[in-house]
C-alpha atoms as a PDB file:
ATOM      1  CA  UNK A   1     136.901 -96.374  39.438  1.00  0.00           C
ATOM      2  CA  UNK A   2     138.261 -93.486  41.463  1.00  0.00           C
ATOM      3  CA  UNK A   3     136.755 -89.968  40.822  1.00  0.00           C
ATOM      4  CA  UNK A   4     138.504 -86.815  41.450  1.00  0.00           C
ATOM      5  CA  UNK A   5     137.578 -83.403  40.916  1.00  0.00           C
ATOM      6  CA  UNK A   6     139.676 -80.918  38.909  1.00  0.00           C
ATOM      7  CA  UNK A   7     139.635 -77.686  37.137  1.00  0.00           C
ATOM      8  CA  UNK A   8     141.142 -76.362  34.157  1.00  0.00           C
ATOM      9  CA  UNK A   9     142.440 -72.856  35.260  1.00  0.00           C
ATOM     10  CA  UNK A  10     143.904 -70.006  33.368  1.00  0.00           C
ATOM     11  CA  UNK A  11     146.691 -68.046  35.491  1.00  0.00           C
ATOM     12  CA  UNK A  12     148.245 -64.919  35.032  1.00  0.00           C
ATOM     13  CA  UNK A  13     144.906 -64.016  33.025  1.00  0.00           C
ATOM     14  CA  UNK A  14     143.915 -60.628  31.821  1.00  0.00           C
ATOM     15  CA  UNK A  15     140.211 -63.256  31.482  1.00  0.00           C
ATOM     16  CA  UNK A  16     139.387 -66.582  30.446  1.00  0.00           C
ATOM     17  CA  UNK A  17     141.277 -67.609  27.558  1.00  0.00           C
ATOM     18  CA  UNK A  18     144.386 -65.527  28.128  1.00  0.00           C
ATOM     19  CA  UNK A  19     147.354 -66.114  30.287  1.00  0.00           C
ATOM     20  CA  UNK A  20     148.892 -69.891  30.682  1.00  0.00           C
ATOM     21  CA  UNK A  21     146.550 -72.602  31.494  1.00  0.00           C
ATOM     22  CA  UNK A  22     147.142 -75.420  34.341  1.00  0.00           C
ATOM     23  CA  UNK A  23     144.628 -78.501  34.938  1.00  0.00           C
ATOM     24  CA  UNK A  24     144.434 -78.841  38.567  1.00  0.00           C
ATOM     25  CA  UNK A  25     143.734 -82.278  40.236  1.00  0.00           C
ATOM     26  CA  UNK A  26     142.057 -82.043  43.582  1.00  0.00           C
ATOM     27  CA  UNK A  27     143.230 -85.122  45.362  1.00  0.00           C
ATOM     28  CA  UNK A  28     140.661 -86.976  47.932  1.00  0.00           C
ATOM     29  CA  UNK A  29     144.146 -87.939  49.595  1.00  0.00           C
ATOM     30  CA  UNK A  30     147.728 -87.878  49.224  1.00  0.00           C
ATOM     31  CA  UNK A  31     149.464 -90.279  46.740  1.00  0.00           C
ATOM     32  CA  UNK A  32     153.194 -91.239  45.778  1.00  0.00           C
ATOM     33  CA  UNK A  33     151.764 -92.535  42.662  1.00  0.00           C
ATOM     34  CA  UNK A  34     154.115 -90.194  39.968  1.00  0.00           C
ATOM     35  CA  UNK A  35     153.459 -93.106  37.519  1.00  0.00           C
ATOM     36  CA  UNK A  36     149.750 -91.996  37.457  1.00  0.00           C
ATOM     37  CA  UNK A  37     150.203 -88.603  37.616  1.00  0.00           C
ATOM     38  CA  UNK A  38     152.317 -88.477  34.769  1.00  0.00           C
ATOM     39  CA  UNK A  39     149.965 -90.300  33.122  1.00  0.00           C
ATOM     40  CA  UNK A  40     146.976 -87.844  33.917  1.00  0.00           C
ATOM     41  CA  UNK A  41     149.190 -85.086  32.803  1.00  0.00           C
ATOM     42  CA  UNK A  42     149.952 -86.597  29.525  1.00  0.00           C
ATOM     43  CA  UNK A  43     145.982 -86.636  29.103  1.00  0.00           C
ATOM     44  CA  UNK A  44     145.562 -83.213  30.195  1.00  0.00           C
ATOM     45  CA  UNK A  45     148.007 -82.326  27.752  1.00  0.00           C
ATOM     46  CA  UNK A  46     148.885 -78.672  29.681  1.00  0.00           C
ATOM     47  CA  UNK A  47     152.470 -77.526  29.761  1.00  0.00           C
ATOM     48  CA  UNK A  48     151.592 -77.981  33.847  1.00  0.00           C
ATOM     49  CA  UNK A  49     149.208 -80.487  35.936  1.00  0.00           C
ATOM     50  CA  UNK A  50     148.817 -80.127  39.487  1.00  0.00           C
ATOM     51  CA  UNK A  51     147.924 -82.691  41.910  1.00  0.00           C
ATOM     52  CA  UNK A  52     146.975 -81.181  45.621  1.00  0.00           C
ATOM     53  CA  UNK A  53     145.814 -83.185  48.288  1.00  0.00           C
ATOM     54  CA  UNK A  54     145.317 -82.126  52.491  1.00  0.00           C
ATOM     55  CA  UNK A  55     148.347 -83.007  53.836  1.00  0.00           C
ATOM     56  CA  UNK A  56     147.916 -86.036  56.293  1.00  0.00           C
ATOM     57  CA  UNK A  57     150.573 -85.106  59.194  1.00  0.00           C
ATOM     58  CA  UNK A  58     148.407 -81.649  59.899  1.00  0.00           C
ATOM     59  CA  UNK A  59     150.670 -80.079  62.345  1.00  0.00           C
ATOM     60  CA  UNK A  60     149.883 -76.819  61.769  1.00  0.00           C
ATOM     61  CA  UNK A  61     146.041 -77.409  62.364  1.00  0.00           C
ATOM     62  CA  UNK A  62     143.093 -77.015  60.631  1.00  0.00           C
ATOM     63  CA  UNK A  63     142.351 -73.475  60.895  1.00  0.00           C
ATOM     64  CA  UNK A  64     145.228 -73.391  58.710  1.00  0.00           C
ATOM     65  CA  UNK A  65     145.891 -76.269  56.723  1.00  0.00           C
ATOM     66  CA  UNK A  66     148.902 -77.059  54.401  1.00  0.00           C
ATOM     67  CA  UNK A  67     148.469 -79.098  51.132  1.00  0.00           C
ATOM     68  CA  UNK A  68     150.764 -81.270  49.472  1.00  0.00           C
ATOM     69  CA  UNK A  69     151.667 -79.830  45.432  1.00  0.00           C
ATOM     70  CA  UNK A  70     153.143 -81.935  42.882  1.00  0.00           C
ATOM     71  CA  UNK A  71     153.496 -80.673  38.990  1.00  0.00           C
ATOM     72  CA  UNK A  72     154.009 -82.400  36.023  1.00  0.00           C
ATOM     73  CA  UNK A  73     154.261 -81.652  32.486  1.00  0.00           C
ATOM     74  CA  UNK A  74     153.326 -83.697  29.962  1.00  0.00           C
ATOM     75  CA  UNK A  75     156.850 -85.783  29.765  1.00  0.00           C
ATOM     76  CA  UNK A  76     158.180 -85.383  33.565  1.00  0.00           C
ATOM     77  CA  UNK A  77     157.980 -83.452  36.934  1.00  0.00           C
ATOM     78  CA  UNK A  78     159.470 -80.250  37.738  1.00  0.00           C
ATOM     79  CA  UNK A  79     160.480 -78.516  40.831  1.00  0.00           C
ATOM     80  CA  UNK A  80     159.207 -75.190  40.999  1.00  0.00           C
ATOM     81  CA  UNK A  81     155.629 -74.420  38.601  1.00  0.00           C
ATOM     82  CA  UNK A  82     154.193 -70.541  39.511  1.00  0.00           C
ATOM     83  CA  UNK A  83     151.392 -70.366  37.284  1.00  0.00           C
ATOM     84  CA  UNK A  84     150.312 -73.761  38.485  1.00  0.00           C
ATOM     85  CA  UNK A  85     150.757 -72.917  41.704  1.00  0.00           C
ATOM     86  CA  UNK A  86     149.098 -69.458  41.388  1.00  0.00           C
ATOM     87  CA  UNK A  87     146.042 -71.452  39.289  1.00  0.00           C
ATOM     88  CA  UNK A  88     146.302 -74.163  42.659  1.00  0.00           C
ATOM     89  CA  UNK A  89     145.509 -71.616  44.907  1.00  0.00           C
ATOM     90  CA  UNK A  90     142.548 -70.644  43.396  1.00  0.00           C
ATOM     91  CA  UNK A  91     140.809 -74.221  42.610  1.00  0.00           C
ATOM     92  CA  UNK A  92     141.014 -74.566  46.636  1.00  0.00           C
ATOM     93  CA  UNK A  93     139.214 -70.996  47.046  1.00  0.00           C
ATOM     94  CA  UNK A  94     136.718 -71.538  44.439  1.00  0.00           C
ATOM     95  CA  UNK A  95     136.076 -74.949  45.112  1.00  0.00           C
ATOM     96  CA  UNK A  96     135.132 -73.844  48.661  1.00  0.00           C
ATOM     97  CA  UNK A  97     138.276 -76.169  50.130  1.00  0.00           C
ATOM     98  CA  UNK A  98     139.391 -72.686  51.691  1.00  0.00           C
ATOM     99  CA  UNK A  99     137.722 -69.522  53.166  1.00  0.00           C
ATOM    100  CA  UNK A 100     138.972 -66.267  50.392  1.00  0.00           C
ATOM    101  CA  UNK A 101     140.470 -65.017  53.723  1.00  0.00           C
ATOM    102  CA  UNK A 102     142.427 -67.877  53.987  1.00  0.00           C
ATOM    103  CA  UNK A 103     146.121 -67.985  52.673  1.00  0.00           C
ATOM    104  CA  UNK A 104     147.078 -71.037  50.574  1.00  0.00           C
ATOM    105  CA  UNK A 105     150.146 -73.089  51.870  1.00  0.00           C
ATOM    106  CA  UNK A 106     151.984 -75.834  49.954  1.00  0.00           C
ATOM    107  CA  UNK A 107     154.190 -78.251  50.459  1.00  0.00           C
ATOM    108  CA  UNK A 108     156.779 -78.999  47.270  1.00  0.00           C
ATOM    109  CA  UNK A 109     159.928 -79.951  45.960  1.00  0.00           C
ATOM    110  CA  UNK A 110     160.933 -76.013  46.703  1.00  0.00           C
ATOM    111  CA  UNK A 111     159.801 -76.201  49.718  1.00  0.00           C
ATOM    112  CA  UNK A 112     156.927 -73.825  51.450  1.00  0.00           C
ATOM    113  CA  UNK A 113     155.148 -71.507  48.748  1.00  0.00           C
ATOM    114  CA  UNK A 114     152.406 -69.497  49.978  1.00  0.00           C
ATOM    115  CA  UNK A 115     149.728 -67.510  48.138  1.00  0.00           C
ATOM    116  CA  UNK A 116     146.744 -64.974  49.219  1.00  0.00           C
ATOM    117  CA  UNK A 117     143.869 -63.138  47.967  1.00  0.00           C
ATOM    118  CA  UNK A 118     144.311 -59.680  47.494  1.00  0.00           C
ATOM    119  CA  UNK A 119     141.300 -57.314  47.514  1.00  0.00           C
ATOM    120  CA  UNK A 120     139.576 -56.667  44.516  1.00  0.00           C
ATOM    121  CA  UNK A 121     137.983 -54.140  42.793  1.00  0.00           C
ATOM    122  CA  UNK A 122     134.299 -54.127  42.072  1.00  0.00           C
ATOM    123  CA  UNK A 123     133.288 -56.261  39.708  1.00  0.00           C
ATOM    124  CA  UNK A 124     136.985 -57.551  39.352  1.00  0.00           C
ATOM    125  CA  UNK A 125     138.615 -61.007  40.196  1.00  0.00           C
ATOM    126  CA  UNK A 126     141.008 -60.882  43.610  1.00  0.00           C
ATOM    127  CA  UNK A 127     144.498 -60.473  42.346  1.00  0.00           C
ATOM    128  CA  UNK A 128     146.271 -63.614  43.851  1.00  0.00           C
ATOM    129  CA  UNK A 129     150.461 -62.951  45.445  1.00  0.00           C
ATOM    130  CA  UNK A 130     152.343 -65.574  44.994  1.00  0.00           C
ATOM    131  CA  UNK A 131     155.455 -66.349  46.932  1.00  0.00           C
ATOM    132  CA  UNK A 132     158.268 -68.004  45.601  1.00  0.00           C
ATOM    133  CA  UNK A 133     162.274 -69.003  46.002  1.00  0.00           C
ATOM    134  CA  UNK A 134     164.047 -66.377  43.898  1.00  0.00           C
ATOM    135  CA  UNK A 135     165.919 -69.164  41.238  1.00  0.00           C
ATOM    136  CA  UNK A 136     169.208 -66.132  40.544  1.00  0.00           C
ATOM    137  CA  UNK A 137     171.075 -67.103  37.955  1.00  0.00           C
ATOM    138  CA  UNK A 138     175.201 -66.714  37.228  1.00  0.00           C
ATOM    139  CA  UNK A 139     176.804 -65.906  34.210  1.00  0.00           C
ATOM    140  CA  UNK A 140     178.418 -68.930  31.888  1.00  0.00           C
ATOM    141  CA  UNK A 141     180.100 -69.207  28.673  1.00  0.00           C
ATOM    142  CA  UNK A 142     178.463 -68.525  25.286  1.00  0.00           C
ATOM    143  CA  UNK A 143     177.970 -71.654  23.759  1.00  0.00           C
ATOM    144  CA  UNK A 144     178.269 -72.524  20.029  1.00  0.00           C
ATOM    145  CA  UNK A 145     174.706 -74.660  20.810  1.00  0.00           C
ATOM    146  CA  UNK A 146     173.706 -71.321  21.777  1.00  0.00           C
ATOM    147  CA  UNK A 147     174.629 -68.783  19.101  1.00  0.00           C
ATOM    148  CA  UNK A 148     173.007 -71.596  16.479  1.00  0.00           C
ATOM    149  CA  UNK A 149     169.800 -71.476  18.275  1.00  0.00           C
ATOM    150  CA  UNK A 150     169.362 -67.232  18.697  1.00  0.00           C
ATOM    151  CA  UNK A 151     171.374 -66.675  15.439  1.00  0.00           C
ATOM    152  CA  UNK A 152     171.617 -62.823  16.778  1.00  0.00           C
ATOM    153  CA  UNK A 153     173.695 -61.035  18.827  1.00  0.00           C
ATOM    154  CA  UNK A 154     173.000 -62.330  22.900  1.00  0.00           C
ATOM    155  CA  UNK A 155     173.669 -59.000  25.426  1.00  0.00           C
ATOM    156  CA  UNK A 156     174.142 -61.711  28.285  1.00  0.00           C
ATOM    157  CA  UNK A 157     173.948 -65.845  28.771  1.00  0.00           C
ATOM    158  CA  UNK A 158     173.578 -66.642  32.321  1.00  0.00           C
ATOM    159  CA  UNK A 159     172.360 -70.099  34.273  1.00  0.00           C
ATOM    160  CA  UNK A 160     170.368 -71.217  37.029  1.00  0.00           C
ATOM    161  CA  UNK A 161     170.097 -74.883  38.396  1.00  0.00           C
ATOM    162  CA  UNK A 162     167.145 -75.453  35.511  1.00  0.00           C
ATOM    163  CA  UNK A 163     167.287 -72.916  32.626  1.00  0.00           C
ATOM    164  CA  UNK A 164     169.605 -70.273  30.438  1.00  0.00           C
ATOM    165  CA  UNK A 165     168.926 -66.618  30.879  1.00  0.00           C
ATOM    166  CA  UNK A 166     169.088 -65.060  27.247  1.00  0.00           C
ATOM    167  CA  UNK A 167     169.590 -61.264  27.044  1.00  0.00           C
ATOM    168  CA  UNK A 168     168.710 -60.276  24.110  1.00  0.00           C
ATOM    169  CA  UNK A 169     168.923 -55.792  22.654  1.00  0.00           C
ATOM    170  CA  UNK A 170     165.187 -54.921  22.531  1.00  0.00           C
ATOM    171  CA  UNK A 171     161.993 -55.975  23.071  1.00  0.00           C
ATOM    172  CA  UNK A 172     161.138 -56.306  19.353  1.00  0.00           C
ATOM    173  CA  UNK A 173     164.003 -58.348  19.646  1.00  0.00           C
ATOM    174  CA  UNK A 174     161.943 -60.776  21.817  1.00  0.00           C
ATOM    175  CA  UNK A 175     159.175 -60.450  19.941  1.00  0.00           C
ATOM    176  CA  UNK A 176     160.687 -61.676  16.661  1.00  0.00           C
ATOM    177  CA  UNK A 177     162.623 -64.727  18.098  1.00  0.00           C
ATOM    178  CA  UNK A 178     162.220 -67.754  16.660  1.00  0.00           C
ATOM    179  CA  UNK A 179     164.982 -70.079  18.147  1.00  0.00           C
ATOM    180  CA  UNK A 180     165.404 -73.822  16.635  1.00  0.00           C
ATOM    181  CA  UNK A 181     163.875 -76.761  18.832  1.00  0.00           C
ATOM    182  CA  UNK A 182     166.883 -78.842  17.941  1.00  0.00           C
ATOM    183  CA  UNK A 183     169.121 -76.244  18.976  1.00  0.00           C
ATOM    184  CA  UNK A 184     167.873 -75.858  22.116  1.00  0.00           C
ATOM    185  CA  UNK A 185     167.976 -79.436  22.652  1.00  0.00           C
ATOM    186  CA  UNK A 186     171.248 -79.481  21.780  1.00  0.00           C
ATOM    187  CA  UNK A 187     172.222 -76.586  24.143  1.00  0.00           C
ATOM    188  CA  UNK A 188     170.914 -78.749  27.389  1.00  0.00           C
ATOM    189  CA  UNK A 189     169.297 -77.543  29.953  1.00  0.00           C
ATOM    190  CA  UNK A 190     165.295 -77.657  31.374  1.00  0.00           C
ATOM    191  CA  UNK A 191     164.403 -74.381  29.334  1.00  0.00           C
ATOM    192  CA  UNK A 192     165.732 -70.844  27.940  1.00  0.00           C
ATOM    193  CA  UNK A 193     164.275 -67.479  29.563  1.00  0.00           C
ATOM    194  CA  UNK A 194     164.569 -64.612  26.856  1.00  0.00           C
ATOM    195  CA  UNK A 195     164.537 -61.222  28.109  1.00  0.00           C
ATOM    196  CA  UNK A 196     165.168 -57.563  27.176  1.00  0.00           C
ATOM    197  CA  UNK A 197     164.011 -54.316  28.952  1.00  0.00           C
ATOM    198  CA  UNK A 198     160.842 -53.411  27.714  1.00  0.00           C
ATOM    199  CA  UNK A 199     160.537 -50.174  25.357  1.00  0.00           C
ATOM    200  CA  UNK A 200     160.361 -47.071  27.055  1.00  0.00           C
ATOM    201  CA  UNK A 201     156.542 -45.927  26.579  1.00  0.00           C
ATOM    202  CA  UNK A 202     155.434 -49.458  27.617  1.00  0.00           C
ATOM    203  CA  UNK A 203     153.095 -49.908  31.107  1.00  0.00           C
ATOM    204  CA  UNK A 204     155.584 -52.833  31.972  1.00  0.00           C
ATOM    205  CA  UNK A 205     159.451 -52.430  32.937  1.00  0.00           C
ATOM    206  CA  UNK A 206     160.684 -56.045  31.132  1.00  0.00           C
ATOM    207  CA  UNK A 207     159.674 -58.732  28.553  1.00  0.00           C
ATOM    208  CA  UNK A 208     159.873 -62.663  28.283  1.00  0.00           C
ATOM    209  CA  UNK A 209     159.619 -65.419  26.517  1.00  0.00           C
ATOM    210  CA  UNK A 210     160.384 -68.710  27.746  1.00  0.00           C
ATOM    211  CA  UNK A 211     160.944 -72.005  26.075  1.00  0.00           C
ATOM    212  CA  UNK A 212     161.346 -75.820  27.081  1.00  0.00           C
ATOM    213  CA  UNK A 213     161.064 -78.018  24.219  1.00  0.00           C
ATOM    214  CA  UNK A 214     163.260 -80.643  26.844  1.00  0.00           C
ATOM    215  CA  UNK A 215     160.270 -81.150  29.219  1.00  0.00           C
ATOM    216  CA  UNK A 216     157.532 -81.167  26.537  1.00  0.00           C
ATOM    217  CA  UNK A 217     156.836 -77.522  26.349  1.00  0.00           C
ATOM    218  CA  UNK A 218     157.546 -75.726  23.001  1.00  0.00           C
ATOM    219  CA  UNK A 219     156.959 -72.542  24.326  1.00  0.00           C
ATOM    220  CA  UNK A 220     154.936 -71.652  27.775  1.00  0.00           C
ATOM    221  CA  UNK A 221     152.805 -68.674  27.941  1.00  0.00           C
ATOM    222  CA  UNK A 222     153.290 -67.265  31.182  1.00  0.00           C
ATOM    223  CA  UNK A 223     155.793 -68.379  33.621  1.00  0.00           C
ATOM    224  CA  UNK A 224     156.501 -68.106  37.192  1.00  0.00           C
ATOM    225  CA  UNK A 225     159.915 -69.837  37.638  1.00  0.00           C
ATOM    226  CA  UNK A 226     161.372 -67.822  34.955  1.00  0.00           C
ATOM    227  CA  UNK A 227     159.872 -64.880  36.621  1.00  0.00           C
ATOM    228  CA  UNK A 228     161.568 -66.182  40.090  1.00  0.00           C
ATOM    229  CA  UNK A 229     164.971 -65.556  38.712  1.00  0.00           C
ATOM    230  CA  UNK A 230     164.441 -62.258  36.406  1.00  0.00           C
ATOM    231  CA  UNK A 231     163.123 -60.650  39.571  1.00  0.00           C
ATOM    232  CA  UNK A 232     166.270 -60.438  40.886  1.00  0.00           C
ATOM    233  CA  UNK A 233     167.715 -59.987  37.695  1.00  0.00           C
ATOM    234  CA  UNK A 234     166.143 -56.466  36.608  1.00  0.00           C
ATOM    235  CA  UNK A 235     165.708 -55.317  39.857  1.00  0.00           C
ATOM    236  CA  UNK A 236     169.781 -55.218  39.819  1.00  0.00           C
ATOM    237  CA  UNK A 237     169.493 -53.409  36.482  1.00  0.00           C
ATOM    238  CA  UNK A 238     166.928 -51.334  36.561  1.00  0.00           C
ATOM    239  CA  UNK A 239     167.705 -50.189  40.727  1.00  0.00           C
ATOM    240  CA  UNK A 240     163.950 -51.183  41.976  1.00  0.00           C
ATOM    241  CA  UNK A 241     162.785 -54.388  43.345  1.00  0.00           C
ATOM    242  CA  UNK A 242     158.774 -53.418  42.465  1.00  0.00           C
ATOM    243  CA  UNK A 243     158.350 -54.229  38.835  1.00  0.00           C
ATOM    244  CA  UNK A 244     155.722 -55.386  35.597  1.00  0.00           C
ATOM    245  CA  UNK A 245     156.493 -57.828  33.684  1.00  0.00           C
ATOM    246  CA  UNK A 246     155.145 -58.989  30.059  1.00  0.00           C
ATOM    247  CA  UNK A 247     155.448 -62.279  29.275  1.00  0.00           C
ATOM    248  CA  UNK A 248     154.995 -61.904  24.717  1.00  0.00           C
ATOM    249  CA  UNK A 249     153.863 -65.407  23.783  1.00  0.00           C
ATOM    250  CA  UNK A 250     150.903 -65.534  21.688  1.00  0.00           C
ATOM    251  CA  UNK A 251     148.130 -65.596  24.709  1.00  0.00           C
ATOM    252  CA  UNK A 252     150.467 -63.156  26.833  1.00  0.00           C
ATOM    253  CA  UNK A 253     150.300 -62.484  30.695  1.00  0.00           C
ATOM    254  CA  UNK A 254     151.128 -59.439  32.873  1.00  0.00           C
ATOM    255  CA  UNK A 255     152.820 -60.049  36.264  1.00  0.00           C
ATOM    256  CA  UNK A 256     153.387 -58.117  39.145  1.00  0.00           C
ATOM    257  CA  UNK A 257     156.838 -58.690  40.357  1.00  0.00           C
ATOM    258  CA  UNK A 258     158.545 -57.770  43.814  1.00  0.00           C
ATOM    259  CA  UNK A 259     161.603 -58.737  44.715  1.00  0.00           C
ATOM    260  CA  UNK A 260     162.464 -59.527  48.690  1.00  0.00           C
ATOM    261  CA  UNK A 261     165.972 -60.792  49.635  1.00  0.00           C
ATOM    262  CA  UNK A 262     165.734 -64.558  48.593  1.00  0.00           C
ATOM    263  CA  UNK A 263     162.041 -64.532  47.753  1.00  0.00           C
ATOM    264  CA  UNK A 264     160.002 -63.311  44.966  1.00  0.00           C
ATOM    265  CA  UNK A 265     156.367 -62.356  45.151  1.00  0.00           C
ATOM    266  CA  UNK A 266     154.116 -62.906  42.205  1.00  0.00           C
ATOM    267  CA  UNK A 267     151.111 -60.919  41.693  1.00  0.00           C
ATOM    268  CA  UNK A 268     148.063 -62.074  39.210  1.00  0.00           C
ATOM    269  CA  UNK A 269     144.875 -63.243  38.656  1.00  0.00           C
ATOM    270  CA  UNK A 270     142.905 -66.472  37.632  1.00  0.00           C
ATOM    271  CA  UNK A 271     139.956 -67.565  36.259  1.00  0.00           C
ATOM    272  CA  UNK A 272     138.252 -71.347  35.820  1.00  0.00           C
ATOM    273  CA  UNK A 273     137.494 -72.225  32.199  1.00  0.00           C
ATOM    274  CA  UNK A 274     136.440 -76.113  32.748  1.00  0.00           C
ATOM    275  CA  UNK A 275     135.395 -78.326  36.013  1.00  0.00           C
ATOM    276  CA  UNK A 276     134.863 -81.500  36.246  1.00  0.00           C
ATOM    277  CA  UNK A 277     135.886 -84.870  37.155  1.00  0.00           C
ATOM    278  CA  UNK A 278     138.760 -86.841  36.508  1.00  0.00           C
ATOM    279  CA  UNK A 279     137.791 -90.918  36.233  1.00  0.00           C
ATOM    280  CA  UNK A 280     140.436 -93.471  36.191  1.00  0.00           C
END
């Protein structure tokens, strides 16, 4: 029976048990089996799994090597996971698989992502950056499917190629929603990003929440992709590409966010909570 080892990892994490969790699956060698990873990440039962393996092809060379990254959720694969990515990262560092002064490089579905260490303070976890695709989204008509789900009135609806951007008047505003699964699924789409600016006196300059009850995930605590496309988003609005964003689900996460042309850079920190191995 194969053996594999792999690490449950909390991302985005103000310490263990906070921020959004990914199970990471350190892969002896690469595999095309998505049959078996969907099945591992149905066990797992995170709202991601990630499966790395060392790249075979190598061309880059080993003092710097690139690593395949797949993620699944429990119900399918998606294209573009941060905090799985971000919590990736970190299972090769502390697993030894790379020197800390070693950036982490990844092959995916959206293309090269890159991460680093950044310094830490004493006694502190390195914060990790995370590079992404910025996901920008475009404005679209106000469904009924919509209005049923938010039941309140919506300051903007835009789109990207997955999710809905929801604009919503006020943080407490995010806070208190409470849309309908069955709307949502009626509304299409892989999730719905809901945003506001964040209230004057707070330490962060936006707030989220994101939900995608179509890919198995009722509501995610802390999420990179939907951070990829607000990125651009407030740093239009609010004239600054350096921001702080607070994702308000019920374990919450704080992210650093800098926007850069077509890329955004994530900044956060992780922590291990399990390790093991995976048999079967």
């Amino acid at each position: 029976m194969p053996a594999h080892e792999f690490l449950l990892v909390d991302a985005f994490a103000d310490g263990p048990l906070t921020g959004n969790p990914a199970a990471v699956v350190l892969l002896d060698h690469p595999t095309d089996d998505a049959q078996w990873m969907q099945r591992v990440a149905a066990e797992m039962n995170q709202s991601e799994t990630a499966f790395v393996s060392l790249r075979e092809d190598q061309a880059r060379g080993q003092d710097q090597p690139l690593w395949n990254l797949r993620w699944f959720t429990p119900r399918t694969e998606v294209d573009l996971c941060g905090h799985a990515t971000l919590a990736s990262a970190h299972a090769l560092w502390a697993t030894g698989r790379l020197a800390a002064d070693q950036g982490a490089d990844f092959r995916t579905r959206s293309g090269l992502l890159r991460a680093w260490r950044m310094a830490a303070d004493a006694g502190a976890s390195a914060e990790i950056e995370l590079d992404l695709p910025a996901r920008p989204e475009r404005d679209v008509t106000l469904t009924h499917e919509l209005s049923v789900a938010f039941d309140q009135p919506l300051q903007y609806v835009g789109r990207n190629q997955d999710d809905f951007v929801v604009e919503l008047d006020d943080e407490a505003a995010v806070r208190a929603v409470s849309p309908s699964r069955d709307a949502l699924l009626a509304a299409g789409g892989r999730g719905f990003i809901v945003t506001a600016r964040a209230d004057a006196d707070a330490p962060y300059d936006f707030v989220l929440r994101f939900f995608a009850p179509a890919v198995g995930v009722d509501e995610d605590p802390v999420t990179g992709s939907a951070l990829a496309c607000l990125g651009p988003y407030w740093a239009q609005r609010l004239g600054r590409g350096d921001l702080i964003a607070r994702q308000l689900s019920a374990r919450g996460g704080t992210v650093s966010v800098r926007t850069a042309g077509d890329r955004v850079r994530l900044g956060g920190r992780a922590v291990t909570v399990v390790q093991g191995v995976l048999r079967g």
